[in-house]
C-alpha atoms as a PDB file:
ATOM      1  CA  UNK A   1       0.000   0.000   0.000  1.00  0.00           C
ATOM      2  CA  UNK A   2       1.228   3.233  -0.962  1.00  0.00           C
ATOM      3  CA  UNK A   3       0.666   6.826   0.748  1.00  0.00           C
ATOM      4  CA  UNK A   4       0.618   9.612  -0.962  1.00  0.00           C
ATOM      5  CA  UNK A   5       2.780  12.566   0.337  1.00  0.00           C
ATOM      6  CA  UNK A   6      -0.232  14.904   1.415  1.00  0.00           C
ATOM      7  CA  UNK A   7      -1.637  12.273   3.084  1.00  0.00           C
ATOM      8  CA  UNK A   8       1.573  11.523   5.191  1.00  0.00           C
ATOM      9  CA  UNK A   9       2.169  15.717   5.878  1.00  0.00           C
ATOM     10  CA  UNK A  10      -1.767  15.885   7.371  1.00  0.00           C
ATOM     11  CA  UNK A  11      -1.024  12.381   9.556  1.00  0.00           C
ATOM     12  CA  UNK A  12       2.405  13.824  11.156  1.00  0.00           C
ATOM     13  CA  UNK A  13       0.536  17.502  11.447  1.00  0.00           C
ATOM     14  CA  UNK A  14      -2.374  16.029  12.865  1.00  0.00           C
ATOM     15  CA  UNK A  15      -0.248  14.280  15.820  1.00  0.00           C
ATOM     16  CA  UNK A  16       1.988  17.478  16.301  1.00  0.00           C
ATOM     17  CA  UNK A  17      -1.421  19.648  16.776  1.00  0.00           C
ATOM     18  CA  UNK A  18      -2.455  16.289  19.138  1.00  0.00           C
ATOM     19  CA  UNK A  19       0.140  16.555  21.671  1.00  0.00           C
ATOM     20  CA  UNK A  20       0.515  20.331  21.341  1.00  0.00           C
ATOM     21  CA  UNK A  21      -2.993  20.344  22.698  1.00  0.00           C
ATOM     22  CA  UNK A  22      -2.591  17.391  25.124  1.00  0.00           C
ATOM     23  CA  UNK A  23       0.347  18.918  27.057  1.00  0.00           C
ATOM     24  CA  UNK A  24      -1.297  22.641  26.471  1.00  0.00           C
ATOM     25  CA  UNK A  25      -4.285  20.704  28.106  1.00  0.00           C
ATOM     26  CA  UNK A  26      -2.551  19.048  31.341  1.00  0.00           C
ATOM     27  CA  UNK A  27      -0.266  21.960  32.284  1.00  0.00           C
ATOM     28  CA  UNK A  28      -3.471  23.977  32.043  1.00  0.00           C
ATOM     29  CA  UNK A  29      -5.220  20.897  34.174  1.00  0.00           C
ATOM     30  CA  UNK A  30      -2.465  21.814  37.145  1.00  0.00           C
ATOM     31  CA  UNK A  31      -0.394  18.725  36.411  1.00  0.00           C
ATOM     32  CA  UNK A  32       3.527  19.250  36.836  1.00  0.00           C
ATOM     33  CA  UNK A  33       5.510  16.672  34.688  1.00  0.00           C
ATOM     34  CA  UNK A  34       8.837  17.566  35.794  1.00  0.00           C
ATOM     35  CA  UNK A  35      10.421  14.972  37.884  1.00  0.00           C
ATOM     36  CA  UNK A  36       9.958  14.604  41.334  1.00  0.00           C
ATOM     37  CA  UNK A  37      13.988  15.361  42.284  1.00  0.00           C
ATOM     38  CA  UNK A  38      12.980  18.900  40.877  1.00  0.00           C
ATOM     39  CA  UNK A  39      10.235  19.188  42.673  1.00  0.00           C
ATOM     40  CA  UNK A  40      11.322  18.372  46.171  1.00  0.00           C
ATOM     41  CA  UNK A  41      14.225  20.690  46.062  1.00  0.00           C
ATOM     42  CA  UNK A  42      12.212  24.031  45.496  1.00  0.00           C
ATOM     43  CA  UNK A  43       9.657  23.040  48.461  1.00  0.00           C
ATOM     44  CA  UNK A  44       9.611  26.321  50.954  1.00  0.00           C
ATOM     45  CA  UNK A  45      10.473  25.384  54.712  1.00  0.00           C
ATOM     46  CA  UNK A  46       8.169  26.784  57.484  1.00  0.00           C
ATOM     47  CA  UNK A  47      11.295  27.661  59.745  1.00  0.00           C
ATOM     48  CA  UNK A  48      14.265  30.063  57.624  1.00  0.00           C
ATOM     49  CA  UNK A  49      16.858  29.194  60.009  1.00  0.00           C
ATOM     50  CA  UNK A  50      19.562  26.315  60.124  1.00  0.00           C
ATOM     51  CA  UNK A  51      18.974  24.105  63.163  1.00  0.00           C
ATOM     52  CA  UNK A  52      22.676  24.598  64.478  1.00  0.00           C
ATOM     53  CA  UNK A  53      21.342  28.312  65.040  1.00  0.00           C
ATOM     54  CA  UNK A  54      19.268  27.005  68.035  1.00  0.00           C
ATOM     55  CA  UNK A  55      20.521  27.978  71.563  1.00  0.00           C
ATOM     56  CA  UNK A  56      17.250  27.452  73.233  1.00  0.00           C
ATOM     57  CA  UNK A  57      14.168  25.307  73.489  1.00  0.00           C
ATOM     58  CA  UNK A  58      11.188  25.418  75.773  1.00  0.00           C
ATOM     59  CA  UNK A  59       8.554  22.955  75.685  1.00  0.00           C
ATOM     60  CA  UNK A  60       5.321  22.473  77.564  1.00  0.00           C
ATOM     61  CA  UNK A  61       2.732  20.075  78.026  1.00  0.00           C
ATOM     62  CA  UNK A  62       0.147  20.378  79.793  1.00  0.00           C
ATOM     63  CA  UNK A  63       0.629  22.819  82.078  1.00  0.00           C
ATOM     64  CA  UNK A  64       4.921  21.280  82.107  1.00  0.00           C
ATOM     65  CA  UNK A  65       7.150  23.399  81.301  1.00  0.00           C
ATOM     66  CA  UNK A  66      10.782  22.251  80.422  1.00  0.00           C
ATOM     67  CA  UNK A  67      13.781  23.992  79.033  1.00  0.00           C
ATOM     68  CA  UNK A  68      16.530  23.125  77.101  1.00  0.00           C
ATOM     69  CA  UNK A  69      19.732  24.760  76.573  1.00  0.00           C
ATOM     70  CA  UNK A  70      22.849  24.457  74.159  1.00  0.00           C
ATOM     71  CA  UNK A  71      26.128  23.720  75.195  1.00  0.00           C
ATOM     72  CA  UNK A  72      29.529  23.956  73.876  1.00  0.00           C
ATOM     73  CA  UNK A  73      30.339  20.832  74.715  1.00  0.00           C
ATOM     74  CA  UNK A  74      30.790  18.330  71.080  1.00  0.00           C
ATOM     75  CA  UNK A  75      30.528  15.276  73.352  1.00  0.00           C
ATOM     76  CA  UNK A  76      26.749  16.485  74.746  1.00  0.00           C
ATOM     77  CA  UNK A  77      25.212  18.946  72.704  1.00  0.00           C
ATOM     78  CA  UNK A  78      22.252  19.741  75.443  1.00  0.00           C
ATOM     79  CA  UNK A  79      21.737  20.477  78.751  1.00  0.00           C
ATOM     80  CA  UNK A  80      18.135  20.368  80.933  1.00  0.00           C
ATOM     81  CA  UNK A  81      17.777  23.828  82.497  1.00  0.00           C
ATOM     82  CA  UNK A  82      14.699  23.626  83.743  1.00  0.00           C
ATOM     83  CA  UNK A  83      13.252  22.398  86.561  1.00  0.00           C
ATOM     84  CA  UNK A  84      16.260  20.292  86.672  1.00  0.00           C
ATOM     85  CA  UNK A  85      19.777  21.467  85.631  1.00  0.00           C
ATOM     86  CA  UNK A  86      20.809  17.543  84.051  1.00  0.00           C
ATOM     87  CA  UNK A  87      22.213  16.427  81.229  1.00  0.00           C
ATOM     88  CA  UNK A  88      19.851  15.996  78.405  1.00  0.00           C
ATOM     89  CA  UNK A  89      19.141  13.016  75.953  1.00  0.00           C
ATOM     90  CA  UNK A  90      21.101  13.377  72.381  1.00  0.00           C
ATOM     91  CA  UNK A  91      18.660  11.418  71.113  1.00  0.00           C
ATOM     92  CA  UNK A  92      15.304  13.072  72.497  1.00  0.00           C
ATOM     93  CA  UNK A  93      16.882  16.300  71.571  1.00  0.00           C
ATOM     94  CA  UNK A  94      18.292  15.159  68.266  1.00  0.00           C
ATOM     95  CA  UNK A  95      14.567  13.998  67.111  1.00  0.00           C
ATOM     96  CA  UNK A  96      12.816  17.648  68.166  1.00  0.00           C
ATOM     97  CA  UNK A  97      15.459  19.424  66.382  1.00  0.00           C
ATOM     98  CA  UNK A  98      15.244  17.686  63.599  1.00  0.00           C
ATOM     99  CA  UNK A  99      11.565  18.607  63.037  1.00  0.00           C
ATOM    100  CA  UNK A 100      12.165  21.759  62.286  1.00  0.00           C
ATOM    101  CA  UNK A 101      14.322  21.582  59.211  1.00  0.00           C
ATOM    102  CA  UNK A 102      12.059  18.720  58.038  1.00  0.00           C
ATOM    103  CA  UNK A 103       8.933  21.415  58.174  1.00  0.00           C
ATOM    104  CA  UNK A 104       7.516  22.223  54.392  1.00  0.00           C
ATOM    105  CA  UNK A 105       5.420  24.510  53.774  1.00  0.00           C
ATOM    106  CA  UNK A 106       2.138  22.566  51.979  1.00  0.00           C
ATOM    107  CA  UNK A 107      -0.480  24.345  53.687  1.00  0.00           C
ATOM    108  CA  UNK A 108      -0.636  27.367  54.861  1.00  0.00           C
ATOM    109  CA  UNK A 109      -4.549  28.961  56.897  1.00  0.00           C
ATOM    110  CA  UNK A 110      -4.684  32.549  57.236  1.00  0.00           C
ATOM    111  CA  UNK A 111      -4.796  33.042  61.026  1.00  0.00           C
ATOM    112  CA  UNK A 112      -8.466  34.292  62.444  1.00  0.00           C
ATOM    113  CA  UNK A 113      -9.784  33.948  65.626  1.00  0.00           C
ATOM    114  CA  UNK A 114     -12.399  31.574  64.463  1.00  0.00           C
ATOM    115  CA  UNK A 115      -9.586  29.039  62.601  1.00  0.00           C
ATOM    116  CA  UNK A 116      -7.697  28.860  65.925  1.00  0.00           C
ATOM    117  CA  UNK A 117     -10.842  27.826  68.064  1.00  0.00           C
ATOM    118  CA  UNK A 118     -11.672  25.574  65.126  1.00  0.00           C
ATOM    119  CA  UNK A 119      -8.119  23.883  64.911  1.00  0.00           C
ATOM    120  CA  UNK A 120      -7.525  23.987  69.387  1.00  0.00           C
ATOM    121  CA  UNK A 121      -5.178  26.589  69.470  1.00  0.00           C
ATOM    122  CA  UNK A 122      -6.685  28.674  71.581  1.00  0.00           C
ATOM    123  CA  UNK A 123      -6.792  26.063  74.330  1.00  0.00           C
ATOM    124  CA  UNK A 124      -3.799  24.276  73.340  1.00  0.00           C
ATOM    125  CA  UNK A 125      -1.360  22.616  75.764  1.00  0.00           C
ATOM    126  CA  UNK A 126       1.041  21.842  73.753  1.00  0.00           C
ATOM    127  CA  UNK A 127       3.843  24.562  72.871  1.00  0.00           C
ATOM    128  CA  UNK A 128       7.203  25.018  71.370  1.00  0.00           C
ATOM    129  CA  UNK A 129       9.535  28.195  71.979  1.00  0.00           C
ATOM    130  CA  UNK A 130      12.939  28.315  70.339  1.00  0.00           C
ATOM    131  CA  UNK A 131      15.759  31.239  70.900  1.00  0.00           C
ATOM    132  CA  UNK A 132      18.105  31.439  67.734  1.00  0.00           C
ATOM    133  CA  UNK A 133      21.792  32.497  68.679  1.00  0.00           C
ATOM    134  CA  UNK A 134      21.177  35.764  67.374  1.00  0.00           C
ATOM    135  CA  UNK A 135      18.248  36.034  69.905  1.00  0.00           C
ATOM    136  CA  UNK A 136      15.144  35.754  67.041  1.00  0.00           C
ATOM    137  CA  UNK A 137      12.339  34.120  68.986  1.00  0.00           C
ATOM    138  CA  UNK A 138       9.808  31.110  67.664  1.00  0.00           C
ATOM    139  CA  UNK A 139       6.853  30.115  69.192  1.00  0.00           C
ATOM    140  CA  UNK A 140       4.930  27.170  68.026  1.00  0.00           C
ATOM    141  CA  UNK A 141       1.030  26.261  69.372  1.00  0.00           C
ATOM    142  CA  UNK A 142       0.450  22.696  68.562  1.00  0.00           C
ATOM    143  CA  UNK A 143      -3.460  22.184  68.029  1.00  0.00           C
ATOM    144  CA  UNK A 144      -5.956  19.343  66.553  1.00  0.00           C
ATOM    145  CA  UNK A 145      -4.833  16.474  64.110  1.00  0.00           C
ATOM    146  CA  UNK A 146      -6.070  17.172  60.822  1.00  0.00           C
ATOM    147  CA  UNK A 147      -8.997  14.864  59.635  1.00  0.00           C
ATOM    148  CA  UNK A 148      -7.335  12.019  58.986  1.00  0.00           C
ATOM    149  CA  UNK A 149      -4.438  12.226  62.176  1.00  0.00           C
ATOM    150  CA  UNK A 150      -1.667  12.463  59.833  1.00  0.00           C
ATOM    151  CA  UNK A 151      -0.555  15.791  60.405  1.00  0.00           C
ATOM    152  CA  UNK A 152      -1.129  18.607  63.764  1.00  0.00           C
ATOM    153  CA  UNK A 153      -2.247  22.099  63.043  1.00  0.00           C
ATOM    154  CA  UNK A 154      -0.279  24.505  64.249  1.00  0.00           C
ATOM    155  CA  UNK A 155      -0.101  28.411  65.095  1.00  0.00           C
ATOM    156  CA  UNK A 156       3.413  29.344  63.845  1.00  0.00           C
ATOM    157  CA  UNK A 157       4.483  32.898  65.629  1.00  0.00           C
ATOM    158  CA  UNK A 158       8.004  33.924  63.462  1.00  0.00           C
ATOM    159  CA  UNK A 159      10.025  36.900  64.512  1.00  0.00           C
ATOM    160  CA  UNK A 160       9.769  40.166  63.535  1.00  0.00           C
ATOM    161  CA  UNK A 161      12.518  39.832  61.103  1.00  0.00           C
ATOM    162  CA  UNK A 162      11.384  37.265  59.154  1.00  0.00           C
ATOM    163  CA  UNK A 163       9.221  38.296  56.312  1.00  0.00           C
ATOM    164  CA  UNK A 164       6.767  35.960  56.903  1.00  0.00           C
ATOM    165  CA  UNK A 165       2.753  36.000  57.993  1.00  0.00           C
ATOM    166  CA  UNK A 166       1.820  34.574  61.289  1.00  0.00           C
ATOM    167  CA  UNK A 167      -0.480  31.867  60.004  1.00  0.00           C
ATOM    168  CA  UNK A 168      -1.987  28.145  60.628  1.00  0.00           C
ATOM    169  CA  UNK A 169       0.388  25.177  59.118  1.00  0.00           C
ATOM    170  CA  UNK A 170       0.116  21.517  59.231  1.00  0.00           C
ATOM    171  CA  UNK A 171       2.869  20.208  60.729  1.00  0.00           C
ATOM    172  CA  UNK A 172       4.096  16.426  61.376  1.00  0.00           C
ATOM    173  CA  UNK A 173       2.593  14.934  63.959  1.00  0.00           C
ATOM    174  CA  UNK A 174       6.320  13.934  65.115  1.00  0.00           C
ATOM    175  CA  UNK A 175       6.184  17.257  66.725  1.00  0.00           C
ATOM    176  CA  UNK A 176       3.371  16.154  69.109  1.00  0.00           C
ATOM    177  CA  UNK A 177       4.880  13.014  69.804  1.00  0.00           C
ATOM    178  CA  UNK A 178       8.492  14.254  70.111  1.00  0.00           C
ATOM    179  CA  UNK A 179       7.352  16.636  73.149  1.00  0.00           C
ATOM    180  CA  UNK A 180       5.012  14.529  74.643  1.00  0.00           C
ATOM    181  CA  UNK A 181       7.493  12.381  76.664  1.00  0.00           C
ATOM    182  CA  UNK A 182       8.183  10.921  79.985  1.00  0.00           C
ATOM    183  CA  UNK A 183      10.463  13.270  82.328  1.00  0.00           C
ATOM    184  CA  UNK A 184      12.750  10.801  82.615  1.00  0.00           C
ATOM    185  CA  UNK A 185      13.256  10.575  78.580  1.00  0.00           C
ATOM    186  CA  UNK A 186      14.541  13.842  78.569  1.00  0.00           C
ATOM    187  CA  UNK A 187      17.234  12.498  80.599  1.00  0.00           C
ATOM    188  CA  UNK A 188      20.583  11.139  79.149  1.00  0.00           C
ATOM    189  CA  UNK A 189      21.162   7.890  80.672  1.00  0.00           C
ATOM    190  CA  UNK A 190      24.507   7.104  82.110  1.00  0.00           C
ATOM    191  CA  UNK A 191      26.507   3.960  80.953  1.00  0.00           C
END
């Protein structure tokens, strides 16, 4: 069988206009088709600052309040300073640190009064504040899980030089759980 050329021209024109308006179509749809390696390196972080910046960390739960300090020391990195002035757990510590330079920015809730009753932050018991070394302060209200307990709500309060909205995020729920502990986990163990 033989094809003329026309005939040949209109086929490969025909599936040029095809996925022209395919691809048009999907990038119009929302859909991203670059690769995921792409994507995960422009995702924004909640908190701007490196976590070796951290000198302090306060904590409460229900109504506990426990502080954390940084040391000098390369050998153990933090020290309890409140109520007890003891060594405290690398690993405990390591974990809540951690958090923070793990926290993207996928949803973000304008903060009203109404959003923080709806989410428990206006009753929350559950709070995070951090003091950078050059004395910026973070404070964190944990509130509800989201609807399917995956993630925690939470009232983000940045400093005043960071160029950023006091708003509602969903954060891990790692956070919750990384706080909630016994006393005696925040304790480094001797050998």
């Amino acid at each position: 069988m033989k094809f003329n050329r026309t005939t040949i021209s209109l086929v490969i024109l025909a599936l040029g206009l095809t996925g022209f308006v395919f691809f048009t179509e999907i990038k119009n749809q929302g859909f991203n088709l670059t690769p995921k390696a792409e994507n995960q390196e422009k995702k924004e972080k909640i908190f701007p600052f490196d976590t070796n910046e951290i000198k302090t960390i306060s904590i409460q739960v229900n109504g506990n309040k426990i502080s954390f300090e940084k040391t000098k020391d390369s050998n153990q990195s933090w020290q309890m300073i409140q109520p007890q002035k003891i060594t405290a757990s690398n690993a405990a510590m390591s974990f809540l640190v951690n958090l923070f330079s793990q926290a993207e920015n996928k949803v973000e809730i304008p903060l009203t009064e109404d959003k923080r009753e709806e989410f428990g932050l206006n009753k929350s018991q559950h709070q995070i504040w951090l003091t950078l070394n050059n004395n910026e302060k973070y404070h964190i209200i944990l509130g509800k899980p989201n609807f399917d307990d995956s993630q925690i709500y939470a009232e983000v309060n940045f400093p005043k030089s960071v160029n950023s909205k006091q708003n509602i995020f969903l954060l891990s729920k790692s956070f919750q759980y990384a706080i909630e502990r016994d006393f005696d986990e925040w304790k480094e163990i001797d050998n």
